[in-house]
N, C-alpha and C. Protein backbone atom coordinates (compact mmCIF):
# COMPACT_ATOMS: atom_id res chain seq x y z
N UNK A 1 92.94 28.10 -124.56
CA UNK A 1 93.17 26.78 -123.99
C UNK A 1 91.99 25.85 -124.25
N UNK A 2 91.08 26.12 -124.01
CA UNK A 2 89.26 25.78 -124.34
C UNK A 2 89.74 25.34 -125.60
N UNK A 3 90.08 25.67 -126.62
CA UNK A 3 90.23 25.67 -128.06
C UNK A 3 91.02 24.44 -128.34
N UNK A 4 91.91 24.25 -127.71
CA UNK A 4 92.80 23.38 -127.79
C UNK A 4 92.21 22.01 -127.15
N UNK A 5 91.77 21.74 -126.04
CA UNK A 5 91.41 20.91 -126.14
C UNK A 5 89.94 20.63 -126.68
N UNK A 6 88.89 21.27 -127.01
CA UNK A 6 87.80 20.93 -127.70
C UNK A 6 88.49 20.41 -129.20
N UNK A 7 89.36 20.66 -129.83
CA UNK A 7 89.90 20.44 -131.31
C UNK A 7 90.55 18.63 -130.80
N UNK A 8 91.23 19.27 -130.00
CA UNK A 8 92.13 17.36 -129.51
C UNK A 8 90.87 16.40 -129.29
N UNK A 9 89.73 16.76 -128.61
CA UNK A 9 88.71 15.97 -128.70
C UNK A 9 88.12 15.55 -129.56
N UNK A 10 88.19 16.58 -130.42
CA UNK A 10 87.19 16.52 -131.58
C UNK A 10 87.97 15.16 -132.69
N UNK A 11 89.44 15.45 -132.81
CA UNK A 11 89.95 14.60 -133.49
C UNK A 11 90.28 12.79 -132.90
N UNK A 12 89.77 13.15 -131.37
CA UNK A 12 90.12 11.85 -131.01
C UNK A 12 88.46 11.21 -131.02
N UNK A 13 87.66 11.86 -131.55
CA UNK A 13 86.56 11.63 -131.65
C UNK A 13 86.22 10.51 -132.96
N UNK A 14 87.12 11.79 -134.15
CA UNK A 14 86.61 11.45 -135.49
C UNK A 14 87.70 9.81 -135.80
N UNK A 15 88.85 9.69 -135.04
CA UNK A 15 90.07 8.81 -135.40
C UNK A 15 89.39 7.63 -134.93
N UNK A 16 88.54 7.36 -133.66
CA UNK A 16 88.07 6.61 -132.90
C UNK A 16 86.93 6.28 -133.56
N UNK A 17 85.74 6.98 -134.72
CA UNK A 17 85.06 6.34 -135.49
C UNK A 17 85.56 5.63 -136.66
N UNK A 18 87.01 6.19 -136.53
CA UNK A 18 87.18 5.91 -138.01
C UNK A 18 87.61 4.26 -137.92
N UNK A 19 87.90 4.04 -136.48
CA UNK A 19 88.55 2.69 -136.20
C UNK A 19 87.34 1.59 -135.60
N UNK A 20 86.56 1.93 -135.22
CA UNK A 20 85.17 1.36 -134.89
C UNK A 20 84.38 1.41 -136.27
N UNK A 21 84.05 2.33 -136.76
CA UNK A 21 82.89 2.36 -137.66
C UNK A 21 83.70 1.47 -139.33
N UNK A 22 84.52 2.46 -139.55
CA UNK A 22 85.11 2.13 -140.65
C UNK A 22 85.43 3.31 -141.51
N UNK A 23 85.97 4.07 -142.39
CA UNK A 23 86.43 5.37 -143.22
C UNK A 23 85.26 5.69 -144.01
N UNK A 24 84.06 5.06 -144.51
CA UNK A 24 83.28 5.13 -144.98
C UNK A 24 82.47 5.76 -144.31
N UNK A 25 81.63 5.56 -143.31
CA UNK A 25 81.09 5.43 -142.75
C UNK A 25 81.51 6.88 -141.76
N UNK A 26 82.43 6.77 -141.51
CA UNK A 26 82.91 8.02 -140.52
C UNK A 26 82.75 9.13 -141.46
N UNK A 27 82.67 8.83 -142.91
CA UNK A 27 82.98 10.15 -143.71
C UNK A 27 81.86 10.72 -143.95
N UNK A 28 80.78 9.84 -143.71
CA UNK A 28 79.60 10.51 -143.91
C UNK A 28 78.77 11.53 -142.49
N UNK A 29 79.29 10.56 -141.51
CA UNK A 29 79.08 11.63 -140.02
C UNK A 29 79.76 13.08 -140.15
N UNK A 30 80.98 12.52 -140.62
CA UNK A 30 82.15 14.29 -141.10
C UNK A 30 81.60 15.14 -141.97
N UNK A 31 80.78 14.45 -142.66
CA UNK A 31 80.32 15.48 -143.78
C UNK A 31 79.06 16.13 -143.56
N UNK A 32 78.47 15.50 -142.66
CA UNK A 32 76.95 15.98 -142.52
C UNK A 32 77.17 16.77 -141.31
N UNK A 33 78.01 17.19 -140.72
CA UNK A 33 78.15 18.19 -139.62
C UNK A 33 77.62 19.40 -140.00
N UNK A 34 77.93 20.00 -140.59
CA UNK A 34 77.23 21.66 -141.48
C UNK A 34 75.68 21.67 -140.60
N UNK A 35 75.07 20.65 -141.29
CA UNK A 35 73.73 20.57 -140.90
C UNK A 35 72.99 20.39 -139.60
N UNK A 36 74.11 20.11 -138.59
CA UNK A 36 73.89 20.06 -137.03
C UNK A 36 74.11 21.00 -136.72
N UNK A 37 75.20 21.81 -137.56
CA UNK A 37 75.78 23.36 -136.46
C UNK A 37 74.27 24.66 -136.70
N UNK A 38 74.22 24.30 -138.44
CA UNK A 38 72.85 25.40 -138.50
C UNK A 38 72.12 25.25 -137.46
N UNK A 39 71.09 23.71 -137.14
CA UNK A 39 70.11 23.31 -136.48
C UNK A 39 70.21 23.84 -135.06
N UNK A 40 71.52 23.55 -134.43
CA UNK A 40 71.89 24.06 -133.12
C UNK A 40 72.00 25.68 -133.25
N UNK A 41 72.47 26.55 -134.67
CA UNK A 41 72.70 27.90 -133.99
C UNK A 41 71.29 28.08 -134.18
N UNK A 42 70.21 27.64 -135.24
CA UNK A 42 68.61 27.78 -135.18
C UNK A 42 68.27 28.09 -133.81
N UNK A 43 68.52 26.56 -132.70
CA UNK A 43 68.10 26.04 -131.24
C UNK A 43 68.28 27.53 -130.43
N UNK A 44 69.51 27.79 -130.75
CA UNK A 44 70.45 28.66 -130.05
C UNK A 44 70.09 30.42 -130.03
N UNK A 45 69.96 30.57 -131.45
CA UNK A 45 69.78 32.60 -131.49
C UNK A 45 68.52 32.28 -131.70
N UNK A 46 67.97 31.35 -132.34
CA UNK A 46 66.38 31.24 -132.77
C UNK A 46 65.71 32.69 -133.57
N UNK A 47 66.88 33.44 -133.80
CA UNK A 47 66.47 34.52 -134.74
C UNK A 47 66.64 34.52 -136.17
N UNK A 48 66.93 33.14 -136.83
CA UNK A 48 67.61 33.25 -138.37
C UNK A 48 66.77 31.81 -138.15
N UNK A 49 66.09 31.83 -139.15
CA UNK A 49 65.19 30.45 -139.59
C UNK A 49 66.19 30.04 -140.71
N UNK A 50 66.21 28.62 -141.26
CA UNK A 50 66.81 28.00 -142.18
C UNK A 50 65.95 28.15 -143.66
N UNK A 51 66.13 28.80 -144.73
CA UNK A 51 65.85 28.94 -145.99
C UNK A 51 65.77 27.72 -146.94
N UNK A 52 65.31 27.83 -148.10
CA UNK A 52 65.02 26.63 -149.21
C UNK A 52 66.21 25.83 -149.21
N UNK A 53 67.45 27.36 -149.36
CA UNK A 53 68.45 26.46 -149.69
C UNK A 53 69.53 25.62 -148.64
N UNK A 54 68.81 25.81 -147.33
CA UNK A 54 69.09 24.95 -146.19
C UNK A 54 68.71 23.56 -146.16
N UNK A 55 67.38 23.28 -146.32
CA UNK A 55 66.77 22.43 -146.83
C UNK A 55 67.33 21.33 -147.80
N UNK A 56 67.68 22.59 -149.02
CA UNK A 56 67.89 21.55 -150.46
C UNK A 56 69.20 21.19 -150.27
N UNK A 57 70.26 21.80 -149.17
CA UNK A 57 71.52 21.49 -149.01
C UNK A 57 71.71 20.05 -148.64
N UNK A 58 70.37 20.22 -147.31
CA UNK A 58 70.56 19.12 -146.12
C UNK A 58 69.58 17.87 -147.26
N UNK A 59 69.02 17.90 -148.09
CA UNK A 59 68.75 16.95 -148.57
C UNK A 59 69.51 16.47 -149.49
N UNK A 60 70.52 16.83 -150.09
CA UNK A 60 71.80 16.63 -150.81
C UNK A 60 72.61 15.93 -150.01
N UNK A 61 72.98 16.42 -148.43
CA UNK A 61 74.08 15.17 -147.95
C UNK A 61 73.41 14.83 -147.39
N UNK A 62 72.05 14.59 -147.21
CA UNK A 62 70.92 12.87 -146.39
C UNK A 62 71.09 12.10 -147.72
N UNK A 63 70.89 12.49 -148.69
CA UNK A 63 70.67 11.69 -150.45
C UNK A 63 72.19 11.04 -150.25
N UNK A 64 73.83 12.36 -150.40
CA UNK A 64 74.63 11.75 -150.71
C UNK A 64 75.27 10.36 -148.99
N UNK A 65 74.97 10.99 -148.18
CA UNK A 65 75.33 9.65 -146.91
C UNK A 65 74.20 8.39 -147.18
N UNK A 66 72.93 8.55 -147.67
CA UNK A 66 72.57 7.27 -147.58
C UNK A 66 72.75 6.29 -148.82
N UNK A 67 73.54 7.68 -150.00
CA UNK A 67 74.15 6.47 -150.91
C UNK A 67 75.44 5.83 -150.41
N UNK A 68 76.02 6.39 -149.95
CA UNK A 68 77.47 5.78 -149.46
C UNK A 68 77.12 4.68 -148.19
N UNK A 69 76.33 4.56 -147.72
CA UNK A 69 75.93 3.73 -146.49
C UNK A 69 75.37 2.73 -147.57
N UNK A 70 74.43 2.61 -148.57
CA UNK A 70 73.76 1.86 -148.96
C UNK A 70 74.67 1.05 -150.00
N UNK A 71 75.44 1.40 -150.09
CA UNK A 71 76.03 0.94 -150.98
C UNK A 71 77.92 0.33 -151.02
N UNK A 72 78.00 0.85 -149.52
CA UNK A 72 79.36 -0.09 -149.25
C UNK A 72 79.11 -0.80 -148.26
């Protein structure tokens, strides 16, 4: 039940940026999620540190969201 509504939230979350912010713009919050969940399970088990290729990931969608921000 938990499941169900955390997902209904989640989408009335992303529909509600998409109508405030704009599709652009929302797509880049959608996409850079990956990189909050590591950071939080980091916060969270604090037993698995993030590697190079955590890093070189999360600097790939900071590079690819601030081209799409900068540029529409």
């Amino acid at each position: 039940m938990i499941t169900v509504v955390c997902y209904t939230l989640a989408n009335v979350a992303i529909l509600q940026s998409i109508v405030i912010m704009g599709a652009a713009r929302s797509a880049v919050l959608e996409i850079s999620y990956p990189v909050f969940v590591i950071v939080a399970g980091v916060l969270v088990f604090r037993d698995t540190l993030p590697n190079f290729w955590f890093f070189l990931g999360a600097a790939l969608i900071g590079l690819g969201s601030w081209l799409v921000l900068t540029r529409s």
